[in-house]
PDB file of N, CA and C in Angstrom:
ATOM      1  N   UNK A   1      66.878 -79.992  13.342  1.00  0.00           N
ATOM      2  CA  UNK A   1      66.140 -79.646  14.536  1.00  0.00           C
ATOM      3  C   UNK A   1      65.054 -80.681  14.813  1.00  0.00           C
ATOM      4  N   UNK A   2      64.584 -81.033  13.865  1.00  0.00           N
ATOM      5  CA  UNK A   2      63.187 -82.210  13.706  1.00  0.00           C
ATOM      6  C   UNK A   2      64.004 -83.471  14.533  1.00  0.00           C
ATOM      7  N   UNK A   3      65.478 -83.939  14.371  1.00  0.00           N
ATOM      8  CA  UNK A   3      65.840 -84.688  15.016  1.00  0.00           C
ATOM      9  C   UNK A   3      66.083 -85.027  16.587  1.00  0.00           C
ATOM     10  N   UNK A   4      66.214 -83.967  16.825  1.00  0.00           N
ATOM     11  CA  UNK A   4      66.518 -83.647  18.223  1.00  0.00           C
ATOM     12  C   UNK A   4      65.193 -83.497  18.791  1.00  0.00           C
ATOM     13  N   UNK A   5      64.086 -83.064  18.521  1.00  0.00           N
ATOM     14  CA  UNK A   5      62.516 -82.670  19.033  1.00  0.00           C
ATOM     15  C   UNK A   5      62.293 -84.680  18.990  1.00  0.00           C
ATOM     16  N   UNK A   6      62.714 -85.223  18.255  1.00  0.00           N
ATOM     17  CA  UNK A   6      62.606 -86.985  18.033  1.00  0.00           C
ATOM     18  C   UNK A   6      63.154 -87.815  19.210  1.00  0.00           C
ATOM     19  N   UNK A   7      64.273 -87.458  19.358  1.00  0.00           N
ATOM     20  CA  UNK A   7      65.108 -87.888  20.476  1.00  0.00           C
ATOM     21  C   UNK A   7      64.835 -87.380  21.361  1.00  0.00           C
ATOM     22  N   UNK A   8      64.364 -86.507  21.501  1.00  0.00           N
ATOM     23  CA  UNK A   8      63.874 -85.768  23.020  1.00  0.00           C
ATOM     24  C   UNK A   8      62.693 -86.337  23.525  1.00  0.00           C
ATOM     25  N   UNK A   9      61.494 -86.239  22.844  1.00  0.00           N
ATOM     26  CA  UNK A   9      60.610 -87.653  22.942  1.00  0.00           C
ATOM     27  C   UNK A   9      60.632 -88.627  23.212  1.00  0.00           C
ATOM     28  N   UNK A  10      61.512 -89.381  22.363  1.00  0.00           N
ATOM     29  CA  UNK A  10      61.833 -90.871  22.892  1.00  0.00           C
ATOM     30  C   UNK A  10      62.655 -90.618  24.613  1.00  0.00           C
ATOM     31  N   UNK A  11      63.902 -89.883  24.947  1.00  0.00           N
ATOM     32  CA  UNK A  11      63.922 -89.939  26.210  1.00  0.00           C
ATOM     33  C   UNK A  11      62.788 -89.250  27.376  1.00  0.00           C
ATOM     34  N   UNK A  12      62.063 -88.755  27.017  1.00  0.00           N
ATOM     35  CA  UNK A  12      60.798 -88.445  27.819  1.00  0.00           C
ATOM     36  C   UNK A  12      59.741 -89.995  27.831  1.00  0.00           C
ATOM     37  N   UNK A  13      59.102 -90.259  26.680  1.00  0.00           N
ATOM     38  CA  UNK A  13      58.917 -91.628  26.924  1.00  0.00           C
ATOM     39  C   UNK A  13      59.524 -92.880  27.677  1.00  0.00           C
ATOM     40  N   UNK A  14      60.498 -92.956  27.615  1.00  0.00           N
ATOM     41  CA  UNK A  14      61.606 -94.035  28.255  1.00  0.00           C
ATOM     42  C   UNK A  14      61.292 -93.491  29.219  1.00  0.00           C
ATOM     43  N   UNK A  15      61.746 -92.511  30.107  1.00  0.00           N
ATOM     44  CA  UNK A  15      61.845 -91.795  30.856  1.00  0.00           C
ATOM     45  C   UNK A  15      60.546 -92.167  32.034  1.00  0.00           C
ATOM     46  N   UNK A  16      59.317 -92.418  31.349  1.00  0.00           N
ATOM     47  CA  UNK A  16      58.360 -92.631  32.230  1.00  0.00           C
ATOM     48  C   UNK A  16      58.193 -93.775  32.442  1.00  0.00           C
ATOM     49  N   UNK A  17      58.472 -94.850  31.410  1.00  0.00           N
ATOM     50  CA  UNK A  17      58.137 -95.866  31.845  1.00  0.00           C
ATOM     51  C   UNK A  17      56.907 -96.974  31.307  1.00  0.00           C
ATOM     52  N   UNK A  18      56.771 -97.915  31.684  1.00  0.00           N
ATOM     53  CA  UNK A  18      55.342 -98.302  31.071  1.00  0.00           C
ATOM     54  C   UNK A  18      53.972 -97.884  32.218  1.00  0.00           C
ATOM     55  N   UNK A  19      52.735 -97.880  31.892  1.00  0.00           N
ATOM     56  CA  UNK A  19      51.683 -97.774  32.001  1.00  0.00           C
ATOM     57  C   UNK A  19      51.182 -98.988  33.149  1.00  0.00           C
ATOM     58  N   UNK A  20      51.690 -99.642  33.387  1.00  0.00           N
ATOM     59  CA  UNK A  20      51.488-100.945  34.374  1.00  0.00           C
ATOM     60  C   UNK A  20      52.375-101.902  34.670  1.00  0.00           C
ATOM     61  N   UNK A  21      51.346-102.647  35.183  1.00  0.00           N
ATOM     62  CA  UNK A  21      52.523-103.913  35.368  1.00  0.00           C
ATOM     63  C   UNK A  21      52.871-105.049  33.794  1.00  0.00           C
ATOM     64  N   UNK A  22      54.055-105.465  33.755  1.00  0.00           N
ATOM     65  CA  UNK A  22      54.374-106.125  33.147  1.00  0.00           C
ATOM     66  C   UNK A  22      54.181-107.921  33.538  1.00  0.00           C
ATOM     67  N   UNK A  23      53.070-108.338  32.644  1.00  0.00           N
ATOM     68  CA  UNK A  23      52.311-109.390  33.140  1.00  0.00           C
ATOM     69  C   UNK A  23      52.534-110.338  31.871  1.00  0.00           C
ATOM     70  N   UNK A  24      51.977-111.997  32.551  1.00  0.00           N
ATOM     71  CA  UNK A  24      51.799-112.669  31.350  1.00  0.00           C
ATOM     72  C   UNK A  24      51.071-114.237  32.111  1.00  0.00           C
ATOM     73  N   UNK A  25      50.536-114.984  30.922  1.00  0.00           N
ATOM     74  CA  UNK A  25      50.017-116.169  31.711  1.00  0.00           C
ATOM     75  C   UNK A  25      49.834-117.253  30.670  1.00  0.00           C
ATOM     76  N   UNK A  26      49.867-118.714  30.807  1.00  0.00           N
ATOM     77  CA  UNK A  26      50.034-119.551  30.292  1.00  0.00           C
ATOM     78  C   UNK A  26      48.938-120.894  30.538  1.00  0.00           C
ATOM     79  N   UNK A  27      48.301-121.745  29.751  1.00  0.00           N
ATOM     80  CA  UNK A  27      47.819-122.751  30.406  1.00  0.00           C
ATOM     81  C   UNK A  27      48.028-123.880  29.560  1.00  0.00           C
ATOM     82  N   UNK A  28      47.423-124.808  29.594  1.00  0.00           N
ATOM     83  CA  UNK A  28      47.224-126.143  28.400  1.00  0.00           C
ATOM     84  C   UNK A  28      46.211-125.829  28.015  1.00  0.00           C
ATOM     85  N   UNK A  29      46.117-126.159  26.884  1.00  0.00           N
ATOM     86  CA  UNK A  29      44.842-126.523  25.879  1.00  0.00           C
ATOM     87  C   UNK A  29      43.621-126.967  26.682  1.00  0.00           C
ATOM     88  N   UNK A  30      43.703-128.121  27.822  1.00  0.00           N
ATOM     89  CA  UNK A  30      42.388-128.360  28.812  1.00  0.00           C
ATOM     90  C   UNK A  30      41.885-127.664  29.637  1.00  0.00           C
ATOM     91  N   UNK A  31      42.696-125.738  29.834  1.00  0.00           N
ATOM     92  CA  UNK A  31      42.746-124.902  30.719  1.00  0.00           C
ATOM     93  C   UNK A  31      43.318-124.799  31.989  1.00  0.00           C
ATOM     94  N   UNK A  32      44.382-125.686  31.958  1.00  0.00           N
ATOM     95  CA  UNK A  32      45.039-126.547  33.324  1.00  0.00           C
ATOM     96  C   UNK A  32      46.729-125.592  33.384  1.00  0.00           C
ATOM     97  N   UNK A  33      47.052-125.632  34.998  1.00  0.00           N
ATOM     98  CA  UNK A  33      48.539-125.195  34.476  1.00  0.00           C
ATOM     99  C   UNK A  33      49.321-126.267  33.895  1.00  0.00           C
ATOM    100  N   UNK A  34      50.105-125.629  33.294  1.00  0.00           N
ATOM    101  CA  UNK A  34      51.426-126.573  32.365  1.00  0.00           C
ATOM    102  C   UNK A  34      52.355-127.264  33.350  1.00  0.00           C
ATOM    103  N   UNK A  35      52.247-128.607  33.236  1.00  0.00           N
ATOM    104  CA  UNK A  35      54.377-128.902  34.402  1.00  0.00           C
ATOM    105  C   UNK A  35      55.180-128.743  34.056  1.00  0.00           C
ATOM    106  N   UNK A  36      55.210-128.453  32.782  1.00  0.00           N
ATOM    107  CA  UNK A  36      56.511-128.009  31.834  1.00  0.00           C
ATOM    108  C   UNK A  36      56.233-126.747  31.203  1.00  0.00           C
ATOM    109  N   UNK A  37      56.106-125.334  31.896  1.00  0.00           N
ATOM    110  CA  UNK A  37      55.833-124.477  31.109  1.00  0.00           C
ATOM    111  C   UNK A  37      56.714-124.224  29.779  1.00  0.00           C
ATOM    112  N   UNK A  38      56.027-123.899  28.448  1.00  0.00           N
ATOM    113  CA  UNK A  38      57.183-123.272  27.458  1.00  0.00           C
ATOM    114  C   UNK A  38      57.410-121.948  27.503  1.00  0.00           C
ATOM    115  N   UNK A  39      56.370-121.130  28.118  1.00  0.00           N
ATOM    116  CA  UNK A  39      56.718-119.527  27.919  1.00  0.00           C
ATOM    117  C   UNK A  39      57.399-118.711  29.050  1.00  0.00           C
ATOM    118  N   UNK A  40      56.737-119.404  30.798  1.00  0.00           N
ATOM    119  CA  UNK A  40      56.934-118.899  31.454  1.00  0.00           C
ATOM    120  C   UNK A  40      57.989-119.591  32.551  1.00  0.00           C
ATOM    121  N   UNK A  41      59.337-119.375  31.915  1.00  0.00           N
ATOM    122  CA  UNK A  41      60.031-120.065  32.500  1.00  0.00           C
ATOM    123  C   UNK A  41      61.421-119.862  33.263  1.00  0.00           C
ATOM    124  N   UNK A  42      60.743-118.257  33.681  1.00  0.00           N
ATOM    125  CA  UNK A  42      61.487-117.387  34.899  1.00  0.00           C
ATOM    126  C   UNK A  42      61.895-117.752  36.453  1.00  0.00           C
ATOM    127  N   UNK A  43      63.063-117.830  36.778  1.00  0.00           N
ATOM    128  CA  UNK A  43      63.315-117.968  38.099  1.00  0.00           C
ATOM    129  C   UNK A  43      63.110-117.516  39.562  1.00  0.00           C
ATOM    130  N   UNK A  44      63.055-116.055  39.157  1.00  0.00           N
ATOM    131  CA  UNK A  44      63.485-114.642  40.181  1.00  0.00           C
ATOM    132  C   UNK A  44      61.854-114.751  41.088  1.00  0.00           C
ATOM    133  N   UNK A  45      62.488-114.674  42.313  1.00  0.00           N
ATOM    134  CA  UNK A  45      61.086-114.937  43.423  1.00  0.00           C
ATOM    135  C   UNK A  45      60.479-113.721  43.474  1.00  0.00           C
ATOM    136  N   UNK A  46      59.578-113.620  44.565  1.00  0.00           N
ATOM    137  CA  UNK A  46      58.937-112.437  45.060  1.00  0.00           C
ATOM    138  C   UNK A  46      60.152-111.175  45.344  1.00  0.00           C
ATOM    139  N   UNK A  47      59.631-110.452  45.117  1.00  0.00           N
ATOM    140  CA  UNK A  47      60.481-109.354  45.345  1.00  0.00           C
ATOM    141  C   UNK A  47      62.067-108.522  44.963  1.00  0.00           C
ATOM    142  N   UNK A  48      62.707-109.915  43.964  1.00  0.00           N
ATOM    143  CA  UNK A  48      63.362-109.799  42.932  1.00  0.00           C
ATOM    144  C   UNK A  48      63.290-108.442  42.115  1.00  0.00           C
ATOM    145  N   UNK A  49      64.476-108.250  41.549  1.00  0.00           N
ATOM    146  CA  UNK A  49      64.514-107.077  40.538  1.00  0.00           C
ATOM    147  C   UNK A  49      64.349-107.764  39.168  1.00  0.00           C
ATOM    148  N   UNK A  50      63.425-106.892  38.470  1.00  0.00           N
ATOM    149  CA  UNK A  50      62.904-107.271  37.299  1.00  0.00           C
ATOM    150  C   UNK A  50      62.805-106.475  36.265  1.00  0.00           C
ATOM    151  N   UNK A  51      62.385-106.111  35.027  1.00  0.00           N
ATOM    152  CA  UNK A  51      62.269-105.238  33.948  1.00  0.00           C
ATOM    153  C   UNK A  51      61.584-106.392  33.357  1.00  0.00           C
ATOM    154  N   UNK A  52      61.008-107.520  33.173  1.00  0.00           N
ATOM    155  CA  UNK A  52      59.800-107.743  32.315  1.00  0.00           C
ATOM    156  C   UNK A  52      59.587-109.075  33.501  1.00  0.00           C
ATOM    157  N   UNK A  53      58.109-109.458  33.276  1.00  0.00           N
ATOM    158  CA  UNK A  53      57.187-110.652  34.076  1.00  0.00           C
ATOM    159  C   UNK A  53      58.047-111.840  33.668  1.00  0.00           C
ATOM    160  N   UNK A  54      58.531-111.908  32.458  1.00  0.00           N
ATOM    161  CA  UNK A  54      58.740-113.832  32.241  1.00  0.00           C
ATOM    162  C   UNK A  54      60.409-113.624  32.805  1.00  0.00           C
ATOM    163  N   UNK A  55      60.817-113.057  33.579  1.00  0.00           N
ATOM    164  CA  UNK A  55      61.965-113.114  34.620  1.00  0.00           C
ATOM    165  C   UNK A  55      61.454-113.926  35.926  1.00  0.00           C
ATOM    166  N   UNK A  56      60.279-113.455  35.909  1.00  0.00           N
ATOM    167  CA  UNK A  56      59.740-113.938  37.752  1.00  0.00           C
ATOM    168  C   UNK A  56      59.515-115.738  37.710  1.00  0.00           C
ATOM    169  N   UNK A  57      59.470-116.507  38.693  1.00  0.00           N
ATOM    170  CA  UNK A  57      58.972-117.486  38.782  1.00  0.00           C
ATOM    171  C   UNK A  57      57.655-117.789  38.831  1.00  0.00           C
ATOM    172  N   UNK A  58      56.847-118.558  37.905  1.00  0.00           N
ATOM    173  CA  UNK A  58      55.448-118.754  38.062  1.00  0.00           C
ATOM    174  C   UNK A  58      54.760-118.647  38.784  1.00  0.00           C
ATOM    175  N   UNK A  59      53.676-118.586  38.522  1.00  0.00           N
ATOM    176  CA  UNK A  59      52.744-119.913  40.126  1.00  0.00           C
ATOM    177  C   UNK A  59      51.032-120.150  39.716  1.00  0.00           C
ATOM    178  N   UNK A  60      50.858-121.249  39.826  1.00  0.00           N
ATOM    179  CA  UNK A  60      49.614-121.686  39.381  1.00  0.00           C
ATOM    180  C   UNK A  60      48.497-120.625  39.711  1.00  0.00           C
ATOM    181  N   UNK A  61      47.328-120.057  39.103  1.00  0.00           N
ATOM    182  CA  UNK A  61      46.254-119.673  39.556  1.00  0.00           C
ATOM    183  C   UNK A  61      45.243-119.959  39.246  1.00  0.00           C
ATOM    184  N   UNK A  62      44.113-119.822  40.214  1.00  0.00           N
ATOM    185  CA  UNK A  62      42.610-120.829  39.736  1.00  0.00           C
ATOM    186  C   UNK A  62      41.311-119.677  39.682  1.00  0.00           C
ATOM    187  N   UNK A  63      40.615-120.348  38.754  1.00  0.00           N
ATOM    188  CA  UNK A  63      39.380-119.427  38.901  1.00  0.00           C
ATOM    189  C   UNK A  63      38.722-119.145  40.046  1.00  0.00           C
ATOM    190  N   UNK A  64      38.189-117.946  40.169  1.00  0.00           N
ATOM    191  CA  UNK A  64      36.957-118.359  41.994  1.00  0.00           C
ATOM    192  C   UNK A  64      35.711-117.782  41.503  1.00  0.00           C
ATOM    193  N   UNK A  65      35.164-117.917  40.200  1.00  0.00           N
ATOM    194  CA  UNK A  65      34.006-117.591  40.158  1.00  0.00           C
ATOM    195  C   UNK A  65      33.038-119.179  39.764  1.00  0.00           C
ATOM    196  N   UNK A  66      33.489-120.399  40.327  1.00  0.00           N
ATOM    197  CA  UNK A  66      33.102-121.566  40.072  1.00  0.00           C
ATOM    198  C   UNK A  66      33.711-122.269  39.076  1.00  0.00           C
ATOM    199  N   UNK A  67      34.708-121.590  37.937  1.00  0.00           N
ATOM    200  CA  UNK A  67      34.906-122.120  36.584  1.00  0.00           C
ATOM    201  C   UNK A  67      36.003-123.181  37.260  1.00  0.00           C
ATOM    202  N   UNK A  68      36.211-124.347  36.433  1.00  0.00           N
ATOM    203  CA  UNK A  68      37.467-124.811  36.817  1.00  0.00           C
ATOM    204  C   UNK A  68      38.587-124.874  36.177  1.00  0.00           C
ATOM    205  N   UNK A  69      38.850-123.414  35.512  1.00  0.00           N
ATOM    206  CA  UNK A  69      40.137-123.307  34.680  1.00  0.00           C
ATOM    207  C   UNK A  69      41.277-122.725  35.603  1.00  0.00           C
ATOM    208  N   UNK A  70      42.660-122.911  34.898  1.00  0.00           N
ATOM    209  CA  UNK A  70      43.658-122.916  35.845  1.00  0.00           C
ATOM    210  C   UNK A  70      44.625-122.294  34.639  1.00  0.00           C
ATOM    211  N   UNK A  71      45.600-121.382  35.640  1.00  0.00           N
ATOM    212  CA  UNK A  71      46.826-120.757  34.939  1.00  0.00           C
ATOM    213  C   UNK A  71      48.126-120.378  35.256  1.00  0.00           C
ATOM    214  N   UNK A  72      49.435-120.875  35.004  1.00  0.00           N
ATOM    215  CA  UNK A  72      50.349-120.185  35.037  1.00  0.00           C
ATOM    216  C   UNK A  72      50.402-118.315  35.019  1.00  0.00           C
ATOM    217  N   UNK A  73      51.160-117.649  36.102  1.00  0.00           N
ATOM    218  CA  UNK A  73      50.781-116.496  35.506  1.00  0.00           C
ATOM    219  C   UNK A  73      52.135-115.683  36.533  1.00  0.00           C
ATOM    220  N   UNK A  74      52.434-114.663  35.673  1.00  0.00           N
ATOM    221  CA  UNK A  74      53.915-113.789  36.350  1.00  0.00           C
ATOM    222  C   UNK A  74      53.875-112.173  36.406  1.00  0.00           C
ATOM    223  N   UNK A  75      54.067-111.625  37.081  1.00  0.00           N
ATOM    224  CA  UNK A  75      53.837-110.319  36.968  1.00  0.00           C
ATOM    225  C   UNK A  75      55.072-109.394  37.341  1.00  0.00           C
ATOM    226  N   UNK A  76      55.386-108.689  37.216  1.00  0.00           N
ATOM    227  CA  UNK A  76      56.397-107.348  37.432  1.00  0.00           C
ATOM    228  C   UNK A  76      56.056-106.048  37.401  1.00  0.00           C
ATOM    229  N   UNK A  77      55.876-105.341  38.621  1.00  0.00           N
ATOM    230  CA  UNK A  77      55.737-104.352  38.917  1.00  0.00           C
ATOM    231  C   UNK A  77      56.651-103.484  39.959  1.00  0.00           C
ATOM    232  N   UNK A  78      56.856-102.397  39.414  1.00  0.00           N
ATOM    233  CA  UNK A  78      57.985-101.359  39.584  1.00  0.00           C
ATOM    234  C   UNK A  78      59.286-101.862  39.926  1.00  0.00           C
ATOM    235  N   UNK A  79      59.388-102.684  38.914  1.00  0.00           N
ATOM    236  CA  UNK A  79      60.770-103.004  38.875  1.00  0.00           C
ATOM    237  C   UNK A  79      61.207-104.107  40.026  1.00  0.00           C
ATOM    238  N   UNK A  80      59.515-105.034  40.253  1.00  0.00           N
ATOM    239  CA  UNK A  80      59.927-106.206  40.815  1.00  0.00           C
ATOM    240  C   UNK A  80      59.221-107.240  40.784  1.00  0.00           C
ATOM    241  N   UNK A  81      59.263-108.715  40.937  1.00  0.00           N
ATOM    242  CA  UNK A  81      58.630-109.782  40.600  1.00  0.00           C
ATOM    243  C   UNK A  81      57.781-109.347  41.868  1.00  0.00           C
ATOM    244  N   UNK A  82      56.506-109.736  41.489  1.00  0.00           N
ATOM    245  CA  UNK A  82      55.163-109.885  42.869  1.00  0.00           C
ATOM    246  C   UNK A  82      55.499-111.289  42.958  1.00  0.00           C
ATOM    247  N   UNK A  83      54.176-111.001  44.607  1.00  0.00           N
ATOM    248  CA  UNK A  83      53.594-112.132  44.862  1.00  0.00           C
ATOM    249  C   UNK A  83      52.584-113.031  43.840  1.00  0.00           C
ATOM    250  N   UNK A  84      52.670-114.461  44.334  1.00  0.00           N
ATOM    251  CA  UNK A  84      51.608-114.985  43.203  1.00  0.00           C
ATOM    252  C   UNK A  84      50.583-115.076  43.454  1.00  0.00           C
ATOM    253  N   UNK A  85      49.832-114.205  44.412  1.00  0.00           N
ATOM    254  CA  UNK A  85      48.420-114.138  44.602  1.00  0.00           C
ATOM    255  C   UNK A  85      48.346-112.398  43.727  1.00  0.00           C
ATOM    256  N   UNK A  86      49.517-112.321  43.369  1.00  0.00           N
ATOM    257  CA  UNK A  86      49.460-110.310  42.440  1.00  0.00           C
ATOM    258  C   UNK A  86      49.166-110.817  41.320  1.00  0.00           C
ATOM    259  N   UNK A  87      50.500-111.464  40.873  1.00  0.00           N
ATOM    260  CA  UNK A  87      50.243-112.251  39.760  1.00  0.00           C
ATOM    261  C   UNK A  87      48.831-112.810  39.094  1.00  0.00           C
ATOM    262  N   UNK A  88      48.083-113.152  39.717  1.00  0.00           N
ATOM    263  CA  UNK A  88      46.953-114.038  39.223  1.00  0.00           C
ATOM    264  C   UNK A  88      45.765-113.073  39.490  1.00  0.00           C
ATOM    265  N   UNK A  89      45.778-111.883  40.331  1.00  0.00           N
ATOM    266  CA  UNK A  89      44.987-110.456  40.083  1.00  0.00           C
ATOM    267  C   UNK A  89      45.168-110.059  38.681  1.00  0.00           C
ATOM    268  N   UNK A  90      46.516-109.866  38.316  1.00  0.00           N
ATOM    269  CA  UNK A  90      46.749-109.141  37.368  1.00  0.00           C
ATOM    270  C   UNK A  90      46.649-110.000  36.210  1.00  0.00           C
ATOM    271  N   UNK A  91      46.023-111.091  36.133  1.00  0.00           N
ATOM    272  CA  UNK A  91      46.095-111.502  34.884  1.00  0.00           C
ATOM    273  C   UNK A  91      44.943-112.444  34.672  1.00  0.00           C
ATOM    274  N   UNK A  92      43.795-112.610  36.139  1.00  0.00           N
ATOM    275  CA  UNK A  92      42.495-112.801  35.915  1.00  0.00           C
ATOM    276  C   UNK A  92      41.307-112.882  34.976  1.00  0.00           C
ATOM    277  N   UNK A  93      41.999-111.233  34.611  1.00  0.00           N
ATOM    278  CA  UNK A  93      40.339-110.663  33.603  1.00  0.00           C
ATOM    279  C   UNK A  93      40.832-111.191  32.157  1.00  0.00           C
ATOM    280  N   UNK A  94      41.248-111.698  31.728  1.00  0.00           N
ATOM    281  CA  UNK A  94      41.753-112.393  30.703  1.00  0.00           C
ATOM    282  C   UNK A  94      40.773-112.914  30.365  1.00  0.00           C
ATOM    283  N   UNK A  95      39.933-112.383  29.020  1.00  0.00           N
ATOM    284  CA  UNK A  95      38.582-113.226  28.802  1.00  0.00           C
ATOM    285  C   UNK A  95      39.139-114.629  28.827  1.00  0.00           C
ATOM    286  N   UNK A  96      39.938-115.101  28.352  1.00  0.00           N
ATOM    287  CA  UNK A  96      40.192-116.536  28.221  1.00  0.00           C
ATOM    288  C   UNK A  96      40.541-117.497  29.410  1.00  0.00           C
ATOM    289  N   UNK A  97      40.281-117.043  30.508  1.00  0.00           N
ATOM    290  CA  UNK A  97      40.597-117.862  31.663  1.00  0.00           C
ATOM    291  C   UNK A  97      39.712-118.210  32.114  1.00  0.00           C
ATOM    292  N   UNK A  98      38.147-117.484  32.823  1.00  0.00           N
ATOM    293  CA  UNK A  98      37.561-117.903  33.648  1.00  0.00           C
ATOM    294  C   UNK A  98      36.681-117.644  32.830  1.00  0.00           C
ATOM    295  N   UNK A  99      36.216-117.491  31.841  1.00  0.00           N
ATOM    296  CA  UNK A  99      34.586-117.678  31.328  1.00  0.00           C
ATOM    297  C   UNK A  99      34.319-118.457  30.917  1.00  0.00           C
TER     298      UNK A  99
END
């Protein structure tokens, strides 16, 4: 019985889904985007069907609080690649980008 109360869980979990968007972001070591990304090296445009971010095609994003760091960055939400002005919302607060 303990097994089935297990499996029933796990398809209730599955079932919902994740908690957000499925995001990710990349830069060089100088804080610059990459021309050769290694991580993010997804095709699928805006509005594409997706199940994880490094499916989508990149797109550079820049700080706007004066810093001059820069980032690759991809996002997927509900089951589709965003725009790359979503993209670079969603992956902004990244202490490591703009402070």
């Amino acid at each position: 019985m303990r097994h089935v109360a297990v499996f029933g869980l796990a398809l209730f979990l599955a079932a919902c889904g994740s908690t957000g968007p499925s995001k990710a972001f990349e830069r060089t070591t100088a804080g610059l985007c990459p021309a050769s990304p290694q991580k993010l090296t997804g095709t699928k445009p805006e509005g594409a069907a997706c199940e994880d971010a490094l499916e989508c095609a990149p797109t550079c994003c820049s700080c706007s609080n004066g810093s001059t760091g820069q980032w690759l960055a991809v996002s997927c939400r509900d089951g589709k690649c965003t725009s790359g002005a979503v993209a670079c919302v969603d992956t902004k607060d990244d202490p490591v980008l703009c402070n």
